[in-house]
Protein backbone atom coordinates (compact mmCIF):
# COMPACT_ATOMS: atom_id res chain seq x y z
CA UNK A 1 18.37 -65.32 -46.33
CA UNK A 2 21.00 -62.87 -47.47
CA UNK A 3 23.27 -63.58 -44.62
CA UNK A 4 22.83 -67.60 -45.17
CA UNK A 5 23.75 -67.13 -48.87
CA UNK A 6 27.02 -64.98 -48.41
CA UNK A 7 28.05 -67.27 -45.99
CA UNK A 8 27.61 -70.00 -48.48
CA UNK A 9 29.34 -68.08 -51.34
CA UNK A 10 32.07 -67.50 -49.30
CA UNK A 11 32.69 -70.95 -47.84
CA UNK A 12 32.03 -72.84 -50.86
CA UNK A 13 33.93 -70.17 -52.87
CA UNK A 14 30.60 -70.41 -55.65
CA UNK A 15 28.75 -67.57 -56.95
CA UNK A 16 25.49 -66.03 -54.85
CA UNK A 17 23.39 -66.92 -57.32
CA UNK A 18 24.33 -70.58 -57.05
CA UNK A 19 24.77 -69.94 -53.44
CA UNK A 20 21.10 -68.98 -53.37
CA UNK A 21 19.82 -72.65 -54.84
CA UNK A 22 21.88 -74.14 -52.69
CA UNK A 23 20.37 -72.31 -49.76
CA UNK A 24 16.87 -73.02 -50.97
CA UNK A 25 17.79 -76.31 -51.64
CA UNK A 26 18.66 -76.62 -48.11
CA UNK A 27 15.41 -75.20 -46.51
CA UNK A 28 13.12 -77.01 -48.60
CA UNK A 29 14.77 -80.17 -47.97
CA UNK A 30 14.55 -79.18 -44.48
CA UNK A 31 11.13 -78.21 -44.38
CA UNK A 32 10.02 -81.55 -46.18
CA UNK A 33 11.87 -83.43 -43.28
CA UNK A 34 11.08 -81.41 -40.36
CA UNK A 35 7.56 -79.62 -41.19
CA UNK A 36 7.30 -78.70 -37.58
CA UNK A 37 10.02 -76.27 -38.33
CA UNK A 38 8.52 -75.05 -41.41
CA UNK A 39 7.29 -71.82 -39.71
CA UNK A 40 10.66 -70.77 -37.83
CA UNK A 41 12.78 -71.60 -40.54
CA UNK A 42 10.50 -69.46 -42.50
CA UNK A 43 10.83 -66.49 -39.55
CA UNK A 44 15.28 -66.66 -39.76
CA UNK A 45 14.87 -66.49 -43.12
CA UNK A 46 12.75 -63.41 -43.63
CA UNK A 47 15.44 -61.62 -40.57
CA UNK A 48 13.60 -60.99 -37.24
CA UNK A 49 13.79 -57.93 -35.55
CA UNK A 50 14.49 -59.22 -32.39
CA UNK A 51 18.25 -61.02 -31.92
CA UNK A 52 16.37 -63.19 -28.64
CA UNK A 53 13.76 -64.55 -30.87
CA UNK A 54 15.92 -65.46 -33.25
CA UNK A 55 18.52 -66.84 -30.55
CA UNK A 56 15.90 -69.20 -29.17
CA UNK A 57 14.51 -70.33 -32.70
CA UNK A 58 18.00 -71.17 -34.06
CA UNK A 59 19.12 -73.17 -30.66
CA UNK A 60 15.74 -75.35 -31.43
CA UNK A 61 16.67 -75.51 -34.76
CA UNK A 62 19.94 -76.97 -33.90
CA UNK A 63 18.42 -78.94 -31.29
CA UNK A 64 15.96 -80.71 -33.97
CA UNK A 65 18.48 -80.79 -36.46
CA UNK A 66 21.40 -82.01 -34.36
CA UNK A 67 20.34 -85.98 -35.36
CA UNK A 68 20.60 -85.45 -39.16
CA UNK A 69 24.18 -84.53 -38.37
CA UNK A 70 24.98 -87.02 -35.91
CA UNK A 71 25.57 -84.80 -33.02
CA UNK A 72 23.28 -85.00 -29.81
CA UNK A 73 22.22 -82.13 -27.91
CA UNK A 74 23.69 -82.09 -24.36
């Protein structure tokens, strides 16, 4: 989560605390529209120890998520 919030702060050029709604924000908005993803977004969140896990679990993320931003997986 700390990673998702810096890179909010520092693209958005707000504060980490507001960063940090807006991250929340995000996942639960995500997690009310995609439930099935509930659990893995859950996982990135929390940091995994492995960098393959995580590697698979964000390319399905994408993969899901691709429609709501109007790209198409290849």
């Amino acid at each position: 989560m700390d990673e998702l919030v810096k890179q909010i702060a520092q693209r958005t050029g707000i504060g980490e605390d507001k960063a940090r709604q807006a991250a929340e924000t995000a996942i639960s908005f995500f997690k009310s529209k995609f439930p099935s993803l509930g659990g893995h977004l859950d996982s990135l969140m929390q940091g995994s120890n492995s960098s393959e896990k995580t590697g698979s679990m964000t390319e399905k993320a994408e993969e899901n998520l691709g429609g709501v931003f109007g790209k198409k997986s290849a």
